[in-house]
N, C-alpha and C. Protein backbone atom coordinates (compact mmCIF):
# COMPACT_ATOMS: atom_id res chain seq x y z
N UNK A 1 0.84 -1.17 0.00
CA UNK A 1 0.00 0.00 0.00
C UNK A 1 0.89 1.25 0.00
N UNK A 2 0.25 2.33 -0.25
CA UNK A 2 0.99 3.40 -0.42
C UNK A 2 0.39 4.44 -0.20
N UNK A 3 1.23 6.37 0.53
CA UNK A 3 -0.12 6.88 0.71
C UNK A 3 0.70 8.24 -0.28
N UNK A 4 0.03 9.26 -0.47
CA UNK A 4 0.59 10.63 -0.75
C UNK A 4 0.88 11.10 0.33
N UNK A 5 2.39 11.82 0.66
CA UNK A 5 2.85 12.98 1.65
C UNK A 5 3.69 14.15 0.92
N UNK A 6 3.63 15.36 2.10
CA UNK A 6 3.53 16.31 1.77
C UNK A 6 4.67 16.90 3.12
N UNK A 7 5.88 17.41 2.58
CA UNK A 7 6.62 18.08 4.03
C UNK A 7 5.69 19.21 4.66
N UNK A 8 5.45 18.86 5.97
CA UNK A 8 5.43 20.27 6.61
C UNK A 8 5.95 21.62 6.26
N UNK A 9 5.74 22.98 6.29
CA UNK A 9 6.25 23.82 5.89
C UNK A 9 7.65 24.07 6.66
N UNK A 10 8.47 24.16 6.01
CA UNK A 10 9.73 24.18 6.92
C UNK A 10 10.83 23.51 7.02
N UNK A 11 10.13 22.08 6.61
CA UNK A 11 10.75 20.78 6.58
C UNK A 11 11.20 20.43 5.61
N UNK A 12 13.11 19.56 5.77
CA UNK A 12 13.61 19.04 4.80
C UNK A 12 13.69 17.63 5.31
N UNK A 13 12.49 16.54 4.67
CA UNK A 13 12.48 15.67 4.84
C UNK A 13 13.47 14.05 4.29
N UNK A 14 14.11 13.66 4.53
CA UNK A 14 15.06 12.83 3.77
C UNK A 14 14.14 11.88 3.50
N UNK A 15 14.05 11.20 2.18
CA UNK A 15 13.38 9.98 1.63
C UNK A 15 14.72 8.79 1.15
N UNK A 16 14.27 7.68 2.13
CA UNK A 16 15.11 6.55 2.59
C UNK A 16 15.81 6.02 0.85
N UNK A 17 16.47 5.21 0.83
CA UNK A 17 16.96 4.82 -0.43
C UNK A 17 16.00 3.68 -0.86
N UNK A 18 15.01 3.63 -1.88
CA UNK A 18 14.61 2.81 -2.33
C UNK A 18 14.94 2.11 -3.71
N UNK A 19 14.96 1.18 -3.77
CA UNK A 19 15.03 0.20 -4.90
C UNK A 19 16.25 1.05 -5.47
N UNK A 20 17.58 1.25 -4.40
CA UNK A 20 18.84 1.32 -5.30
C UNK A 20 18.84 2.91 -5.53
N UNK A 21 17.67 3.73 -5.43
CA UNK A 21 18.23 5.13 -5.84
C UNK A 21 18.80 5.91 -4.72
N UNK A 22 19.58 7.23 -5.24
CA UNK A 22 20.11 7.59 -3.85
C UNK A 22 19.18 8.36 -3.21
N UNK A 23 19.72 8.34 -1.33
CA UNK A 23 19.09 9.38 -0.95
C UNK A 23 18.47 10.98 -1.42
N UNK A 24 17.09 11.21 -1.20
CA UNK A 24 17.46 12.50 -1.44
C UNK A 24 16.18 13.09 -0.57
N UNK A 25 15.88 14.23 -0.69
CA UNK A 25 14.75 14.89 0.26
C UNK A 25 12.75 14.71 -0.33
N UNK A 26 12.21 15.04 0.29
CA UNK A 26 10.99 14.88 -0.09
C UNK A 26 10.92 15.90 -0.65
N UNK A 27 10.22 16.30 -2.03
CA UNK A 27 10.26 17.56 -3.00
C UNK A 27 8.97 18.14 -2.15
N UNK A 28 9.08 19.65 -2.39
CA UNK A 28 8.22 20.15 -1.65
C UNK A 28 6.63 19.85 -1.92
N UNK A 29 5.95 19.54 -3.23
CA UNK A 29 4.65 19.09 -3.15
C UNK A 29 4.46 17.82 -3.65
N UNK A 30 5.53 16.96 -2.73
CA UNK A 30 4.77 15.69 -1.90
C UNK A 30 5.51 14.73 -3.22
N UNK A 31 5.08 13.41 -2.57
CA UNK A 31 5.28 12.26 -3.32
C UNK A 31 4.60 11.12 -2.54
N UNK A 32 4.32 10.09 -3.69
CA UNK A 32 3.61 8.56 -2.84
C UNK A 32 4.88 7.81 -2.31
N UNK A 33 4.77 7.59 -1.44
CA UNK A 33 5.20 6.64 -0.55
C UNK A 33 4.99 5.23 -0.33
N UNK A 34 5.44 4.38 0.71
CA UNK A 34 5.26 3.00 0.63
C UNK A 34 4.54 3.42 2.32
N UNK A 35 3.21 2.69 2.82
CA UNK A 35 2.75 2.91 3.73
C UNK A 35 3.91 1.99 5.03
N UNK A 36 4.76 2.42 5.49
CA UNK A 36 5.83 1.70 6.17
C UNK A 36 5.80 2.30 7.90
N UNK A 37 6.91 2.22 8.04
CA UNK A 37 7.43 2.39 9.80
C UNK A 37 8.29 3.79 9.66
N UNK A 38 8.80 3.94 8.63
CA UNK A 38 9.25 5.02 8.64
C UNK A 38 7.98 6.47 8.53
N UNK A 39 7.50 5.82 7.18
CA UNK A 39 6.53 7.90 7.35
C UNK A 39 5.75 7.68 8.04
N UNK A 40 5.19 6.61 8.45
CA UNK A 40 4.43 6.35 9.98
C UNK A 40 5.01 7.24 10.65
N UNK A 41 6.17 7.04 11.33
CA UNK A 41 7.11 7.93 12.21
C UNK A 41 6.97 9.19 11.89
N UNK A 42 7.60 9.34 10.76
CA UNK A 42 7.30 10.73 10.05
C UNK A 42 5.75 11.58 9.83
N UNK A 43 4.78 10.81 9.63
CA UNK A 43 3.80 11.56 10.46
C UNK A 43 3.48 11.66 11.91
N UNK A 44 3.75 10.97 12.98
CA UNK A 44 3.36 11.00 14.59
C UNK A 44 4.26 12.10 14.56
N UNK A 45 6.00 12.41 14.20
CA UNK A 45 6.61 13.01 14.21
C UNK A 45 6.35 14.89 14.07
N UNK A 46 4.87 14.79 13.23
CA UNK A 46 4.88 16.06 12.37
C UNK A 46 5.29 16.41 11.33
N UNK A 47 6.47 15.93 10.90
CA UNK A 47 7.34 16.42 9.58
C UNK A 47 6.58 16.43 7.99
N UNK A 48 5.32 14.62 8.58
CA UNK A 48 5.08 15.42 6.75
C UNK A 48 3.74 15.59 7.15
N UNK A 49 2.84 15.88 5.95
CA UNK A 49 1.14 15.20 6.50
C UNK A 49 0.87 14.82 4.94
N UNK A 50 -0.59 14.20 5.08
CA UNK A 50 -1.34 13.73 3.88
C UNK A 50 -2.35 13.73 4.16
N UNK A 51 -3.16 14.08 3.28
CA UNK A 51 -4.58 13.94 2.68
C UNK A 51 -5.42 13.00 2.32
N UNK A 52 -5.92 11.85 2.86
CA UNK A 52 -7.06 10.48 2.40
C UNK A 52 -7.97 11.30 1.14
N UNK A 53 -7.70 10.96 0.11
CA UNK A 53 -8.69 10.77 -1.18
C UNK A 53 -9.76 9.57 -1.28
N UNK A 54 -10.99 10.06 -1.26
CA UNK A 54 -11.61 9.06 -1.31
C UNK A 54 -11.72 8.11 -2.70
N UNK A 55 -11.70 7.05 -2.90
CA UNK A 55 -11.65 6.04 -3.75
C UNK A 55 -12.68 5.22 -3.95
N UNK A 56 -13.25 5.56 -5.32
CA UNK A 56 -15.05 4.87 -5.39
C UNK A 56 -14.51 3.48 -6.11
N UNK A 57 -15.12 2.50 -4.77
CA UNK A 57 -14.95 1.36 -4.92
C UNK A 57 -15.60 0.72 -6.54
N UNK A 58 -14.78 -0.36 -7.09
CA UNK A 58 -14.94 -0.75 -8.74
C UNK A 58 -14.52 -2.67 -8.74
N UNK A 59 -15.38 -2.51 -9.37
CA UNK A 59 -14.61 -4.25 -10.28
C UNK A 59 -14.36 -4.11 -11.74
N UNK A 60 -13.31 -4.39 -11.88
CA UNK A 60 -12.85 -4.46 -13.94
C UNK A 60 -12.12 -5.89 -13.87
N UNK A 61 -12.54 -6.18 -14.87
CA UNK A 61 -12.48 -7.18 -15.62
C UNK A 61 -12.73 -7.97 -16.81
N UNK A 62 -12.03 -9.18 -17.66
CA UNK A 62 -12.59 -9.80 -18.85
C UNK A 62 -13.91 -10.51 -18.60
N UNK A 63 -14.72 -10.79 -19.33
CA UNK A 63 -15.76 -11.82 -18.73
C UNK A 63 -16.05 -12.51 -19.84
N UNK A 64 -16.51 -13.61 -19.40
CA UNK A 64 -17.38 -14.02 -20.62
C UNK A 64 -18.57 -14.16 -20.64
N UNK A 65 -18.68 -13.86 -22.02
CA UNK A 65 -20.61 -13.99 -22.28
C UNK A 65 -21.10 -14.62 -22.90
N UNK A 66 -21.97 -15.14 -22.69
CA UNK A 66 -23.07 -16.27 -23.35
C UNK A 66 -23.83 -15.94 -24.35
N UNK A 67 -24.06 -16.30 -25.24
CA UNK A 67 -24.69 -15.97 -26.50
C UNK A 67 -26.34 -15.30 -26.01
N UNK A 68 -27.07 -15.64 -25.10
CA UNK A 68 -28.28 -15.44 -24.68
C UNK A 68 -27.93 -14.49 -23.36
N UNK A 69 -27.01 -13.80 -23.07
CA UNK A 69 -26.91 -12.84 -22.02
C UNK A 69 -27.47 -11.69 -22.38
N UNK A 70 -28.50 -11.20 -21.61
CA UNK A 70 -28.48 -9.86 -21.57
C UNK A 70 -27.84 -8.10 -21.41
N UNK A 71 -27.04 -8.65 -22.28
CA UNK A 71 -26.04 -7.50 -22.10
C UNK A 71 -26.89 -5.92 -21.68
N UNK A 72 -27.64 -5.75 -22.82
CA UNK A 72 -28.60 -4.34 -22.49
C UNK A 72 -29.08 -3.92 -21.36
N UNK A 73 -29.58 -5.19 -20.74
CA UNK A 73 -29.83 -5.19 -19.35
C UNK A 73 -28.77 -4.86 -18.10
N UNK A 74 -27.42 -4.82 -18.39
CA UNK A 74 -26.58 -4.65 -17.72
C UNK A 74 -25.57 -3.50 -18.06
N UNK A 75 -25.90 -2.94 -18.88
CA UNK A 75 -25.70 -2.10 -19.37
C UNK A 75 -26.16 -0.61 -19.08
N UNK A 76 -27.72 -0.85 -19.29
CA UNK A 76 -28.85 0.48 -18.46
C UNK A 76 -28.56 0.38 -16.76
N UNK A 77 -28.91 -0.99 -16.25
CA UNK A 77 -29.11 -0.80 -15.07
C UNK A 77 -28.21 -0.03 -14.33
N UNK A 78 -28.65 0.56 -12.98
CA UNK A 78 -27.84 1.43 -12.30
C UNK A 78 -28.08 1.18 -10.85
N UNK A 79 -28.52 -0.03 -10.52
CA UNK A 79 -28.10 -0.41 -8.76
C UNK A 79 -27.97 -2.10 -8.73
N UNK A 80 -26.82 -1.99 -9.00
CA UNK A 80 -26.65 -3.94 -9.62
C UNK A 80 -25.65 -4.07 -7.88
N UNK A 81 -25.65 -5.19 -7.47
CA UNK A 81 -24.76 -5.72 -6.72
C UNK A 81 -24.07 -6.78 -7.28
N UNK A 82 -22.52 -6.90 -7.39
CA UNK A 82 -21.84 -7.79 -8.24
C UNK A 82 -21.04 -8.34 -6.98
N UNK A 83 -20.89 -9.46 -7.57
CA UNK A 83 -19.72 -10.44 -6.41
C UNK A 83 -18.98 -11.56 -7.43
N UNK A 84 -17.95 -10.89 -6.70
CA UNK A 84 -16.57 -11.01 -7.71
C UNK A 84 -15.73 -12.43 -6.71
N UNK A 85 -15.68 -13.96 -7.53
CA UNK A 85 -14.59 -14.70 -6.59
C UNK A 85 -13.47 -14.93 -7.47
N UNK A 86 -12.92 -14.19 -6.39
CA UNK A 86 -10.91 -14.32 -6.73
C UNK A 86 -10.42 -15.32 -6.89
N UNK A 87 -9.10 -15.73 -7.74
CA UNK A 87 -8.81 -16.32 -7.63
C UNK A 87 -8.09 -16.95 -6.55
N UNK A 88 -8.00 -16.26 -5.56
CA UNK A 88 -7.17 -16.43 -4.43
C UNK A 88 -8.32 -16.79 -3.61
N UNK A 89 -9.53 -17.07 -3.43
CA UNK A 89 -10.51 -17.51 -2.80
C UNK A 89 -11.26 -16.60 -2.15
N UNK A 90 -10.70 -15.34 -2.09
CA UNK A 90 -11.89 -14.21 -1.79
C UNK A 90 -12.86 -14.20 -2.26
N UNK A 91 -13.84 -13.38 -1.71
CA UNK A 91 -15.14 -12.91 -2.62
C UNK A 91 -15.44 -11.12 -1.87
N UNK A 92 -15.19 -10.72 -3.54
CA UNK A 92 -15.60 -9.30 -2.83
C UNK A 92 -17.37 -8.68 -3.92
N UNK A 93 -17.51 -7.78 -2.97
CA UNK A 93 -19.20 -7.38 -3.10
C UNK A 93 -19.03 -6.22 -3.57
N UNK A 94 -19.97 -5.57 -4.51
CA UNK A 94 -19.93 -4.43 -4.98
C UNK A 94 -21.06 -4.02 -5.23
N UNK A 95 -22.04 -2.80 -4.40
CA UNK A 95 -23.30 -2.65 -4.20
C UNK A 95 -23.34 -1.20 -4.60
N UNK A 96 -24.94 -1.12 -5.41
CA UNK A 96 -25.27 0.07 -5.83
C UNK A 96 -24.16 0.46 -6.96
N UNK A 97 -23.93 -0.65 -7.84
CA UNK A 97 -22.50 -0.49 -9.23
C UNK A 97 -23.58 -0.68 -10.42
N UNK A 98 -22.41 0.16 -11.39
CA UNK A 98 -23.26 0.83 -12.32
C UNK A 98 -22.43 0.50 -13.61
N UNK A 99 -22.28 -0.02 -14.55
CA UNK A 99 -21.23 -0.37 -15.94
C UNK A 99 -20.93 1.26 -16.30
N UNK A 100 -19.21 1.22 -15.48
CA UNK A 100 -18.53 2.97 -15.99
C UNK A 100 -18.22 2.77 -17.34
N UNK A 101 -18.39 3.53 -18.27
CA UNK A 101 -17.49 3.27 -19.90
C UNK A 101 -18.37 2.67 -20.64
N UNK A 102 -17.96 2.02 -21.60
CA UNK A 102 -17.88 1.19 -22.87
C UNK A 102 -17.70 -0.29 -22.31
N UNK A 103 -18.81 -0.81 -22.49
CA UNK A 103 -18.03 -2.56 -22.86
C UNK A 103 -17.38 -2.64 -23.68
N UNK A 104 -16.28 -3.02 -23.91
CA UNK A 104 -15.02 -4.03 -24.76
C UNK A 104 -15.27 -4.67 -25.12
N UNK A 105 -16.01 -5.65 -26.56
CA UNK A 105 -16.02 -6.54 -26.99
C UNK A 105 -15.29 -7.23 -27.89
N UNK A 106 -14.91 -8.64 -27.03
CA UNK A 106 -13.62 -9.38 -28.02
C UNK A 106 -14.49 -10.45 -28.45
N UNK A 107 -14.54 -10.11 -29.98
CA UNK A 107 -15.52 -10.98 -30.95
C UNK A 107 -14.96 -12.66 -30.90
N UNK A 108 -13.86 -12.58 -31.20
CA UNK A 108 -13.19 -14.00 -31.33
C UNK A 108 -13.18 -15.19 -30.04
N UNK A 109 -12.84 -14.43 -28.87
CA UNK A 109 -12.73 -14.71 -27.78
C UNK A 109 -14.13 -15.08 -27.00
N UNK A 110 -15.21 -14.39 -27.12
CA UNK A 110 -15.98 -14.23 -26.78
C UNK A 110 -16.21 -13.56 -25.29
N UNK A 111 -15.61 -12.74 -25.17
CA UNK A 111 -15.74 -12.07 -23.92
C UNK A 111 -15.72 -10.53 -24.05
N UNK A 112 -16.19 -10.17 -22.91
CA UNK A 112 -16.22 -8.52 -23.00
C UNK A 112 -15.17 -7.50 -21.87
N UNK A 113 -14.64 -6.17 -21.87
CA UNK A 113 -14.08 -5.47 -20.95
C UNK A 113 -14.96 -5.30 -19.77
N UNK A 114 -15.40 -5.22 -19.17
CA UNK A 114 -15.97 -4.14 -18.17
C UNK A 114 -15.63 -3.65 -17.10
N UNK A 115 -15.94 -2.54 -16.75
CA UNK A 115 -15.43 -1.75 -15.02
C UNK A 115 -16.81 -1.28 -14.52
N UNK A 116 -16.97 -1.56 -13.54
CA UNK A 116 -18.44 -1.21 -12.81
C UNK A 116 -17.79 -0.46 -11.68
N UNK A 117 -18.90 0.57 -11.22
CA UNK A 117 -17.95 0.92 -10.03
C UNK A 117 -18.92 1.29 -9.32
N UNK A 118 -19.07 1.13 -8.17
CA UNK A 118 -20.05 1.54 -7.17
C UNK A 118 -20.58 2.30 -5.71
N UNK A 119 -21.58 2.48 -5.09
CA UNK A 119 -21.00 2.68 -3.80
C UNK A 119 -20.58 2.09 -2.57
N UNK A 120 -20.56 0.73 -2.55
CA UNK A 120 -19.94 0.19 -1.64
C UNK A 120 -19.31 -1.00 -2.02
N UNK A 121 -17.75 -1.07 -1.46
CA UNK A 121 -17.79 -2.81 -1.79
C UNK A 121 -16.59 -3.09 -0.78
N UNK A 122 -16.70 -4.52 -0.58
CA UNK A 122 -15.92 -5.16 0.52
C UNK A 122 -16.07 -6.58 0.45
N UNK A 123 -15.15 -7.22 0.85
CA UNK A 123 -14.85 -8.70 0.99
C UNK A 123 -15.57 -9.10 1.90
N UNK A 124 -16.00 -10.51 2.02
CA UNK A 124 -16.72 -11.24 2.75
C UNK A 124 -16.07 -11.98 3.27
């Protein structure tokens, strides 16, 4: 995970050596970070702060479709609840989602793009 920070006014913050580059300071309007122990510190500390952006929960993905699917129907609608199982054995929920964009259709393949995005979603 990762968050956006921002030095305090005043502050020359050093940003640790990652992946091999050298040290150098936090530029004054901010950079993403790795959510760690260090800017942890560095925020209890004061030195930097950040801002939570809210993030409207989404599912995207290939799918496939069945010759007799109602695509249209999923298409207009605008309070669908989708539940998505991972391959990793999760299952996450996505309530009050709405098809954002264009479906993608791969003729050959038989499947379509989609991103739905909604107002709530969370794992079970």
């Amino acid at each position: 995970m990762t968050m956006f920070v921002k030095p305090n006014r005043g502050r020359l913050v050093p940003m640790p050596n990652y992946h091999g580059l050298p040290e150098t300071a936090l530029p004054p309007n901010g950079a993403t970070v790795p959510e760690d122990s260090y800017w942890f510190r560095r925020l209890r500390e004061g030195e930097v702060f950040y801002k939570e952006t809210h993030r409207a929960p989404f599912v995207k993905g290939t799918f496939i479709v069945e010759r007799a699917f109602p695509l249209q129907k999923l298409v207009s609608a605008t309070q669908m609840t989708l539940t998505a199982e991972l391959a990793n054995g999760q299952v996450y929920v996505l309530s009050g989602a709405w098809l954002s964009g264009e479906a993608n259709h791969h003729t050959e393949e038989g499947t379509v793009d989609l991103e739905f995005h909604g107002q709530e979603g969370f794992y079970q």
